[in-house]
C-alpha atoms as a PDB file:
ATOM      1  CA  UNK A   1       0.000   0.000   0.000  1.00  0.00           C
ATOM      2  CA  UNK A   2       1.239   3.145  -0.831  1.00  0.00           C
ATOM      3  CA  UNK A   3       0.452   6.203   1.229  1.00  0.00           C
ATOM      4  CA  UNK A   4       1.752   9.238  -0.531  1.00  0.00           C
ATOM      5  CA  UNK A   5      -0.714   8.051  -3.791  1.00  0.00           C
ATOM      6  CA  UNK A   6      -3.012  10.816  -5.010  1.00  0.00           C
ATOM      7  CA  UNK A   7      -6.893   9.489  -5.536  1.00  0.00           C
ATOM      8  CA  UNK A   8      -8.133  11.413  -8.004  1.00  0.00           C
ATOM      9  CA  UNK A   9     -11.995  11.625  -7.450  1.00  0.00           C
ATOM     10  CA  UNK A  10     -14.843  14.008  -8.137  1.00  0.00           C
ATOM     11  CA  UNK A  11     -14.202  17.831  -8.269  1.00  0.00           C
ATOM     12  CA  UNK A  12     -16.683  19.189  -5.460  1.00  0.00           C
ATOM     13  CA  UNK A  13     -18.714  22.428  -6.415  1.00  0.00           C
ATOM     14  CA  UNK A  14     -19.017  24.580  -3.267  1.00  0.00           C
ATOM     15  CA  UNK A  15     -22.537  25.552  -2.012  1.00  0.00           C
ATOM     16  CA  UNK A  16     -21.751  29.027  -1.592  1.00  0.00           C
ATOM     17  CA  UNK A  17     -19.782  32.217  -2.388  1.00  0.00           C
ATOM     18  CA  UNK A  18     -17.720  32.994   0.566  1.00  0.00           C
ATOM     19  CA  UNK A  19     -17.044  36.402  -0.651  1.00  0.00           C
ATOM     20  CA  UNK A  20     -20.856  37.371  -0.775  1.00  0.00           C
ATOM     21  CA  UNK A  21     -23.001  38.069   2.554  1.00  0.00           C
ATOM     22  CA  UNK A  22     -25.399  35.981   1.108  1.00  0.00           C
ATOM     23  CA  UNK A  23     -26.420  32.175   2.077  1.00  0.00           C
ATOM     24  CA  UNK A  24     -26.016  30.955  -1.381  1.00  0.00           C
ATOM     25  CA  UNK A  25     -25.623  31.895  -5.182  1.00  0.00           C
ATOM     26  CA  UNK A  26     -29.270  32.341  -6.071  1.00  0.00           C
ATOM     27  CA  UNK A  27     -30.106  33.785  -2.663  1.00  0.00           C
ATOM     28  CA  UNK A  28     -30.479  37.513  -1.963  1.00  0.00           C
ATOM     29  CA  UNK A  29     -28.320  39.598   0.790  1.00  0.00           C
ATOM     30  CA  UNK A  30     -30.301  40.408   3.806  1.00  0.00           C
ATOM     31  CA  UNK A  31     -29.431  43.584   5.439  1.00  0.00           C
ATOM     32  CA  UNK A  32     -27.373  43.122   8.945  1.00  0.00           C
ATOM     33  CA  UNK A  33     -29.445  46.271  10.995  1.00  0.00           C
ATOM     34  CA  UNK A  34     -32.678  46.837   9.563  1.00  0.00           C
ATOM     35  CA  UNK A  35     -34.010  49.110  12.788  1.00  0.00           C
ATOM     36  CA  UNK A  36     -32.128  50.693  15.420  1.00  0.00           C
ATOM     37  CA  UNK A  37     -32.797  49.164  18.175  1.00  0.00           C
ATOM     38  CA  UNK A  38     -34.765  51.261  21.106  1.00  0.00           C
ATOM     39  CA  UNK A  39     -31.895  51.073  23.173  1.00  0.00           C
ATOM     40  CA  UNK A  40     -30.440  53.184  20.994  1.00  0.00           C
ATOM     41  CA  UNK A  41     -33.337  55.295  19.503  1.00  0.00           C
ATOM     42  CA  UNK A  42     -33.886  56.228  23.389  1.00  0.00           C
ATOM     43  CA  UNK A  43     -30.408  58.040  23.925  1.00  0.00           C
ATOM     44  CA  UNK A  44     -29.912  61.212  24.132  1.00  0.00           C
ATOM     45  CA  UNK A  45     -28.640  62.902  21.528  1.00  0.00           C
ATOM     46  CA  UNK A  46     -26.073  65.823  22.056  1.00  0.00           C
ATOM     47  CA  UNK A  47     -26.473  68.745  19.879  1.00  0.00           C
ATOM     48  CA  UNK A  48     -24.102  71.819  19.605  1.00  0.00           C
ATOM     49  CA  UNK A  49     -25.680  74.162  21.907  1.00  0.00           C
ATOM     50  CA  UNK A  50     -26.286  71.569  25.075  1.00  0.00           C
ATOM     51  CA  UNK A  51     -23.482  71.075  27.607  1.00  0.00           C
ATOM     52  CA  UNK A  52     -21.802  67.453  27.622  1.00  0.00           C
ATOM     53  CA  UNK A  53     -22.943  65.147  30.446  1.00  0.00           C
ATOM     54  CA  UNK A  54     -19.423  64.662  32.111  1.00  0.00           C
ATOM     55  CA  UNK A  55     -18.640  60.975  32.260  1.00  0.00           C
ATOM     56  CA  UNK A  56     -19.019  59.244  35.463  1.00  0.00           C
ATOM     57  CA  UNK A  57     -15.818  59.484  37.070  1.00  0.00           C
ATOM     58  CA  UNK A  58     -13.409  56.365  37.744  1.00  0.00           C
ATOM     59  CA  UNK A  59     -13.066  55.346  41.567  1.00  0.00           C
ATOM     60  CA  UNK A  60      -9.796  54.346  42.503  1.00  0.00           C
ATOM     61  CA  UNK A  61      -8.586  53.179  45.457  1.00  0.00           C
ATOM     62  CA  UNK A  62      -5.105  54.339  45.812  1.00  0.00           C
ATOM     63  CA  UNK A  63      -2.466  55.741  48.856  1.00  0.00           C
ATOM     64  CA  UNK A  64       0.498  57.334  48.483  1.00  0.00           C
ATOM     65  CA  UNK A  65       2.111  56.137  51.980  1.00  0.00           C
ATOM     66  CA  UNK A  66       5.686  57.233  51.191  1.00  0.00           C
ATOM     67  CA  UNK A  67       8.597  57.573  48.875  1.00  0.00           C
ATOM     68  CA  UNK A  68      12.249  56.644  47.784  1.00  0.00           C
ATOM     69  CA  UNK A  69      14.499  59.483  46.764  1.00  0.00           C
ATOM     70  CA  UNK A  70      18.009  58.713  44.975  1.00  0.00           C
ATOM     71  CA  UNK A  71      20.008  61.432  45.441  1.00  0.00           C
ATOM     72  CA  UNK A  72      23.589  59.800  44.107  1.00  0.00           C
ATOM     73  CA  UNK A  73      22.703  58.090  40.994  1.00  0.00           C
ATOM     74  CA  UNK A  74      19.851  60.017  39.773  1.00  0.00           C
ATOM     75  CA  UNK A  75      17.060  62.398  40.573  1.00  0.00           C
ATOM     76  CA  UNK A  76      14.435  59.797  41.049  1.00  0.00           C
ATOM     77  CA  UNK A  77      12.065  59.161  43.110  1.00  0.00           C
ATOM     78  CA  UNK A  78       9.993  55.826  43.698  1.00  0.00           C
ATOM     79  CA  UNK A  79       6.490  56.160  45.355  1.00  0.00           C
ATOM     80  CA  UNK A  80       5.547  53.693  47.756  1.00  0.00           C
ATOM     81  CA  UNK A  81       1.791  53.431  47.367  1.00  0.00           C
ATOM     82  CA  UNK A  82      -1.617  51.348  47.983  1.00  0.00           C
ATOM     83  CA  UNK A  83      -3.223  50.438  45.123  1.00  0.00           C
ATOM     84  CA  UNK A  84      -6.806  48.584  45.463  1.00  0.00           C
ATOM     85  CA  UNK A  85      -5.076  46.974  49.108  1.00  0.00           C
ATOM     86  CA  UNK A  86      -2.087  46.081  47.251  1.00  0.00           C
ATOM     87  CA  UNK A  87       1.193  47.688  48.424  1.00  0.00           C
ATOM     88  CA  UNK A  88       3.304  48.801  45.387  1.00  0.00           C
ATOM     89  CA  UNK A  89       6.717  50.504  44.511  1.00  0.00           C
ATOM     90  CA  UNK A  90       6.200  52.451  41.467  1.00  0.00           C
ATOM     91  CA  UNK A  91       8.165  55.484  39.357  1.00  0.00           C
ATOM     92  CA  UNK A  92       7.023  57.589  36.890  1.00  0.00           C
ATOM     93  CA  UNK A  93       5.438  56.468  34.276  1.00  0.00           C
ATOM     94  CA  UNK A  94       4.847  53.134  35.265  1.00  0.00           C
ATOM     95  CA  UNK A  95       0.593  51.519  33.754  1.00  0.00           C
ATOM     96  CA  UNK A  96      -0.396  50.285  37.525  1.00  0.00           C
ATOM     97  CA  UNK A  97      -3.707  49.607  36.031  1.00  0.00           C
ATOM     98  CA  UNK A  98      -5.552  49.289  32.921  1.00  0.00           C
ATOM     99  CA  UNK A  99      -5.218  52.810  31.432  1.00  0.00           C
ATOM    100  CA  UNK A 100      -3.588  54.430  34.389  1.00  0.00           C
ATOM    101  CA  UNK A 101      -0.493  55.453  34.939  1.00  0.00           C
ATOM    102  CA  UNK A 102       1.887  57.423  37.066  1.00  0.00           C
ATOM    103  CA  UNK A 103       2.667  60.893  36.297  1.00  0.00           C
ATOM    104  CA  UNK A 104       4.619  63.075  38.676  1.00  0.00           C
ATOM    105  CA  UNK A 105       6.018  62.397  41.915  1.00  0.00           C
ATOM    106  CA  UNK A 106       7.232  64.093  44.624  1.00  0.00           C
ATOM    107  CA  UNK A 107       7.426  63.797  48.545  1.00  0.00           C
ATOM    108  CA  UNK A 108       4.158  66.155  49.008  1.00  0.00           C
ATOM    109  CA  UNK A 109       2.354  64.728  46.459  1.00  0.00           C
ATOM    110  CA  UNK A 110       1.945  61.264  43.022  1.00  0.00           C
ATOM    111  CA  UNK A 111       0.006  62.126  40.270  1.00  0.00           C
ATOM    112  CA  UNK A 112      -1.589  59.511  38.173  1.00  0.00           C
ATOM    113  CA  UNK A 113      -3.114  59.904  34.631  1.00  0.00           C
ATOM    114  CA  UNK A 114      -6.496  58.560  34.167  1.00  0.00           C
ATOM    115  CA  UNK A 115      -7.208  57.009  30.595  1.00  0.00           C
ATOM    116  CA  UNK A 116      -9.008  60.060  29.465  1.00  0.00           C
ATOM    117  CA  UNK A 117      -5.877  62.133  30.326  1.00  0.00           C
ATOM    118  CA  UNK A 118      -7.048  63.629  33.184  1.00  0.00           C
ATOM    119  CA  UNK A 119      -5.362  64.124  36.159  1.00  0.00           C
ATOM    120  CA  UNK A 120      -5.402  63.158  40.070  1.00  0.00           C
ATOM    121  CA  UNK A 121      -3.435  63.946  42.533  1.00  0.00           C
ATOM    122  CA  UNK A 122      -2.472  61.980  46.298  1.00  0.00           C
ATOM    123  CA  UNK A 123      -1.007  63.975  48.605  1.00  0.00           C
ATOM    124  CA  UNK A 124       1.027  61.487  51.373  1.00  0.00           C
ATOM    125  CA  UNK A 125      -0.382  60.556  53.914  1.00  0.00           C
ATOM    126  CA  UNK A 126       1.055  60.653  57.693  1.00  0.00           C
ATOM    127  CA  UNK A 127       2.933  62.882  59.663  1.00  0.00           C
END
């Protein structure tokens, strides 16, 4: 028996045209949204004169309980923070979560960038 021998058999014709959105050859395309749904007929629309709704803002759970500064090698400083009850040594620009990063830091105060770029500051806590 040979196993690398070609059998040559019938030439299968495929049922449909996988570059069409419809079913088959002879059947027509059916439109993907035909309504809007009323989820999304019932939102308000925002026109140029109204004010933006501000988005909800983003809760985080964060303390800055203290700091690293190296004074010999470099002018860095590494925050010693809380983040969501998990104690963390972070530096600037370091993603602690998703979207969120560190901005500035100094020994008053860390600054972290939200992921709409705004911007919160933690003053340290104690003494």
């Amino acid at each position: 028996m040979d196993l690398l021998r070609v059998r040559r058999g019938e030439v299968v014709v495929s049922k449909r045209n996988i570059f069409s959105p419809g079913t088959s050859f002879g059947a027509p395309a059916r439109a993907i949204i035909e309504e809007p749904s009323a989820a999304i007929a019932a939102e308000p629309v925002e026109t140029q004169g109204e004010e933006a709704q501000s988005p909800p803002l983003l809760n985080i759970n964060l303390r800055y309980i203290g700091f690293i500064e190296y004074t010999r090698s470099s002018q860095k400083i590494t925050a010693l923070i809380i983040l969501e009850g998990q104690p963390m040594a972070v530096v600037e620009g370091e993603v602690v979560l998703e979207g969120i990063r560190i901005g500035k830091i100094s020994p008053q105060e860390l600054e972290i960038i939200m992921p709409d770029s705004t911007a919160r500051k933690f003053s340290l806590e104690g003494e």
